[in-house]
Protein backbone atom coordinates (compact mmCIF):
# COMPACT_ATOMS: atom_id res chain seq x y z
CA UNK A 1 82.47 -103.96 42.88
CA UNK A 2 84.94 -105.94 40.82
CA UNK A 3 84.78 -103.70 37.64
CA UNK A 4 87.17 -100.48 37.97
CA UNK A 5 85.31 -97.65 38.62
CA UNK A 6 85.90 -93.92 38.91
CA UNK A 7 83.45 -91.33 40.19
CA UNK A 8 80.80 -89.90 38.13
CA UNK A 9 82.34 -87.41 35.16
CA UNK A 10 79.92 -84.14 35.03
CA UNK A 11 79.29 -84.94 31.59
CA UNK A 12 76.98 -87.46 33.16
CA UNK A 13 75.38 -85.89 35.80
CA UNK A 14 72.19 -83.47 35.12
CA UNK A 15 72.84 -80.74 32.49
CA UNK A 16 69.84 -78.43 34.14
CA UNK A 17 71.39 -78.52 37.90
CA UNK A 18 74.74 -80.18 37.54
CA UNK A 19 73.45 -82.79 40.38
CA UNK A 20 73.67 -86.88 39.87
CA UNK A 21 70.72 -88.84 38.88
CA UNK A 22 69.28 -89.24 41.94
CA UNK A 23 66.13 -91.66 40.61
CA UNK A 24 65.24 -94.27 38.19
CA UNK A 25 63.08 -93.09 35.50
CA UNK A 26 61.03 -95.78 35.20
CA UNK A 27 60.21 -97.06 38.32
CA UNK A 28 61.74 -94.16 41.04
CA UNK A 29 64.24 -96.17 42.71
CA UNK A 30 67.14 -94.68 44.71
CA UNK A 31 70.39 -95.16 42.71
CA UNK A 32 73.06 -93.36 44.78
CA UNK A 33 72.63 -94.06 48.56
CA UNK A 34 70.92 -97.33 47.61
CA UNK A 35 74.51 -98.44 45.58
CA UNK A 36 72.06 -99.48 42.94
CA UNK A 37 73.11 -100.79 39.19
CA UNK A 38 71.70 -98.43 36.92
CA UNK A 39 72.79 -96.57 32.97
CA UNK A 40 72.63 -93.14 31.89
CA UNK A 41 72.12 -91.75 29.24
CA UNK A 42 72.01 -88.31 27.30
CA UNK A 43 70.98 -87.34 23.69
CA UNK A 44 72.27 -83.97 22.27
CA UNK A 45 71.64 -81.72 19.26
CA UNK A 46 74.62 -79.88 18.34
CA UNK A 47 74.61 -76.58 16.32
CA UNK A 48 78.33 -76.17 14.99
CA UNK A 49 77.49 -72.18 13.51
CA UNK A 50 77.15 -71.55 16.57
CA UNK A 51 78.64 -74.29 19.17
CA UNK A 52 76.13 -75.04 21.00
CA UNK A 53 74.95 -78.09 22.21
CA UNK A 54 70.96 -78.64 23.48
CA UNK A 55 70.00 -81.89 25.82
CA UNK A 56 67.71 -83.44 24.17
CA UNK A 57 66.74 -85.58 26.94
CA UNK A 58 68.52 -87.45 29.91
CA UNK A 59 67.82 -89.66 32.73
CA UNK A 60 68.78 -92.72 34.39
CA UNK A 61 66.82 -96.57 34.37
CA UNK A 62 68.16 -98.51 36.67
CA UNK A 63 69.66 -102.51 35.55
CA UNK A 64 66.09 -104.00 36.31
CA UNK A 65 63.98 -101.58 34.26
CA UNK A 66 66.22 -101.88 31.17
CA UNK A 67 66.01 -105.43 31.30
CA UNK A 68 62.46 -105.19 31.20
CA UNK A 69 62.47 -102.89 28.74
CA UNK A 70 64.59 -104.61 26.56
CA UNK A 71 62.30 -107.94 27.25
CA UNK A 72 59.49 -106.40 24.88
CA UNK A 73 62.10 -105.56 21.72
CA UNK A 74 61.84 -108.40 19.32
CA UNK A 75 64.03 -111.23 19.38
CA UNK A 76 64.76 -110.00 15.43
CA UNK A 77 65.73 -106.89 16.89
CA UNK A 78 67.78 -108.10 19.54
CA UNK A 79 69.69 -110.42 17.44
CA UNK A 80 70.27 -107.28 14.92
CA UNK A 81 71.19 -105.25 17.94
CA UNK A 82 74.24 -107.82 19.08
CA UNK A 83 75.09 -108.24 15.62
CA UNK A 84 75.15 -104.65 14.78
CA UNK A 85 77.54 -104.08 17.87
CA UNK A 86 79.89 -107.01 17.14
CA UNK A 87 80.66 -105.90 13.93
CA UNK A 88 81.67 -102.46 14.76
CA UNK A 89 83.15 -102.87 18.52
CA UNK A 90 85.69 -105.38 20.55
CA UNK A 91 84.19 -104.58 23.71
CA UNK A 92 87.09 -106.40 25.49
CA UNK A 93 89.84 -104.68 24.14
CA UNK A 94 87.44 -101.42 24.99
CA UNK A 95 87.20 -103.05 28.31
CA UNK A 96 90.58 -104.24 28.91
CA UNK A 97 92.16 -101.23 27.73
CA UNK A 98 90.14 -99.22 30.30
CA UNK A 99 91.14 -101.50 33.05
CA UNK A 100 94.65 -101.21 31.93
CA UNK A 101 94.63 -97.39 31.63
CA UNK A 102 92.42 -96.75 35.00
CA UNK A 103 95.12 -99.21 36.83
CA UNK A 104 98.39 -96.81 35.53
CA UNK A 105 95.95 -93.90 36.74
CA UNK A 106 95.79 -92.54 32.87
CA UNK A 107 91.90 -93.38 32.02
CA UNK A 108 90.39 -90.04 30.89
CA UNK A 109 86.95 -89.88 30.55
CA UNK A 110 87.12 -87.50 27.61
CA UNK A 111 89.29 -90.26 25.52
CA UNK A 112 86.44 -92.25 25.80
CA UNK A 113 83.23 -90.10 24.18
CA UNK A 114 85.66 -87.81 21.85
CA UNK A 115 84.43 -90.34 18.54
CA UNK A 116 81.33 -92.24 17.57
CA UNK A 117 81.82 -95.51 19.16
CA UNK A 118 80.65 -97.24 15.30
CA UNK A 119 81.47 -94.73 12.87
CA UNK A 120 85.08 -92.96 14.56
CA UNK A 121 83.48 -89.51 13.72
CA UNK A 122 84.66 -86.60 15.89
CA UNK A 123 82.37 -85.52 18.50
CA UNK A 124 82.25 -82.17 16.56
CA UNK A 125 81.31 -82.93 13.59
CA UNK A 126 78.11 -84.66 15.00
CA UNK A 127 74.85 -83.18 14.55
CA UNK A 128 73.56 -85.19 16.74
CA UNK A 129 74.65 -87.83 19.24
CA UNK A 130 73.80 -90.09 22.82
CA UNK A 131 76.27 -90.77 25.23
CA UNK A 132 75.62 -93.93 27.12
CA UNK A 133 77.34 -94.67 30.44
CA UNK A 134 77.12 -97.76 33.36
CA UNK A 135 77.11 -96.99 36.68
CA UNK A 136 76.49 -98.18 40.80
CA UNK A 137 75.89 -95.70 43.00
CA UNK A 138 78.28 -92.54 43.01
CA UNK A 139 80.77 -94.63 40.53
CA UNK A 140 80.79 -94.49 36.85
CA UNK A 141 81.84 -98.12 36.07
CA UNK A 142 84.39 -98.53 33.42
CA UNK A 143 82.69 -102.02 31.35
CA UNK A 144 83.03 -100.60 27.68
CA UNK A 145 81.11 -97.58 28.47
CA UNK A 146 81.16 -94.61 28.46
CA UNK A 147 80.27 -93.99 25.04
CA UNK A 148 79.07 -91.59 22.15
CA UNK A 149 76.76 -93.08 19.44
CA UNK A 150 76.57 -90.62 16.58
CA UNK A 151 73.25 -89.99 14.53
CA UNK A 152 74.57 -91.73 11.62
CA UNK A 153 75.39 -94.78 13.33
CA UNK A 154 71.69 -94.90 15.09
CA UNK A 155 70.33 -94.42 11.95
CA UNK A 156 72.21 -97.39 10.53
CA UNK A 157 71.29 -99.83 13.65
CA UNK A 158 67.75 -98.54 12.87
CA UNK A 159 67.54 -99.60 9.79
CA UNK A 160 68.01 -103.22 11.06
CA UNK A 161 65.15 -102.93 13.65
CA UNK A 162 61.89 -104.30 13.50
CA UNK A 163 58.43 -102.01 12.98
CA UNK A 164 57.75 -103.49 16.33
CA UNK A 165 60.85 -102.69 18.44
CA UNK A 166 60.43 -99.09 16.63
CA UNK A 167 57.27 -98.46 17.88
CA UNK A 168 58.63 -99.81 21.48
CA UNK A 169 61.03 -97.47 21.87
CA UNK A 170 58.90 -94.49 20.41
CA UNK A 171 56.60 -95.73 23.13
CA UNK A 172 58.74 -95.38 26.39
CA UNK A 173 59.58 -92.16 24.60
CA UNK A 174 56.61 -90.87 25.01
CA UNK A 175 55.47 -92.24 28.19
CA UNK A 176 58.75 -91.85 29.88
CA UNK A 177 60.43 -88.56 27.93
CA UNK A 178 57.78 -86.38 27.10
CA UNK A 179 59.53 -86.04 23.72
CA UNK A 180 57.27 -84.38 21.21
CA UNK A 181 57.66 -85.93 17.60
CA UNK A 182 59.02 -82.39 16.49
CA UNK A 183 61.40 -82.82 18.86
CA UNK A 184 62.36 -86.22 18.06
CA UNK A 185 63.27 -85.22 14.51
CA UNK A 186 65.57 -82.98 15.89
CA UNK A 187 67.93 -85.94 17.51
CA UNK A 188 68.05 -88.40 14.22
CA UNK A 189 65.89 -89.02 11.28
CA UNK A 190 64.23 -92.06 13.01
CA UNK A 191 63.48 -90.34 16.10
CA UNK A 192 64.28 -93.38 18.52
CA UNK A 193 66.67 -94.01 21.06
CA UNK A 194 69.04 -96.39 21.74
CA UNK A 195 68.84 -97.95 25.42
């Protein structure tokens, strides 16, 4: 693996058993034995009267079944999606400053989804976030991810997405997730995730 890489933080493992993901959602591959390429990805409701945080959903989709995934979002979406990103985030410094910090032994996990990755807001003052993180096998890799999108900052990208990438993503929702709509509305006003 040429990317730096540091074993998988908890944060990223399942929140019902504490385990890795052991399986692509999509199509059931092996992802730790198999040294497969594959993302995670979390979405949480947080209740600050109370601090307490509720999953969502999770699961992991290995490199291959997010690429076909993202192969039926619209090219309008796509290019919003890049755009979107660029304007908000130098992924190389992100990058290189992870390299740089897990080479002097200092990269911390935690420094890394304390702030929306667009909008800077504390974690805790987030009503609702997703943390995104890359990974191959038993190693979390460090490529600009790991990450915390806040709800805000979804809703924002959202905005900028086609009717028909919308309903895509509601789709594998549904298919995939099992999220009821009620449930939806409880991670963002649009209801969608980002992959």
């Amino acid at each position: 693996m040429n990317k730096p890489s540091i074993a998988i933080p908890d944060i990223f493992k399942q929140s019902f058993n504490g385990k890795p993901f052991s399986h692509c959602l999509i199509c059931e591959k092996e992802l730790i034995a198999s040294g497969a390429h594959y993302i995670i990805e979390k979405a949480i409701r947080h209740y600050p009267r109370n601090n307490t945080e509720d999953v969502i959903f999770e699961y992991a989709m290995c490199v291959t079944c997010h690429e076909e995934i993202m192969r039926h979002y619209s090219q309008e979406s796509l290019q919003a999606m890049r755009r979107f990103f660029a304007e908000h985030v130098d992924f190389r410094l992100r990058h290189n400053t992870m390299v740089d910090m897990a080479k002097s032994n200092t990269f911390a996990t935690s420094d890394w989804i304390r702030n929306c990755l667009i909008k800077g807001t504390p974690i805790e003052h987030l009503r609702e976030y997703q943390l995104g993180a890359e990974c191959m096998g038993d190693q979390m890799i460090l490529s600009g991810m790991p990450y915390i999108i806040g709800g805000p900052a979804i809703d924002e990208l959202t905005m900028q997405l086609s009717n028909e990438t919308i309903d895509q993503m509601r789709g594998y929702m549904d298919q995939f997730l099992g999220v009821p709509p009620e449930l939806r509305k409880l991670l963002n006003d649009s209801g969608i995730l980002i992959l």
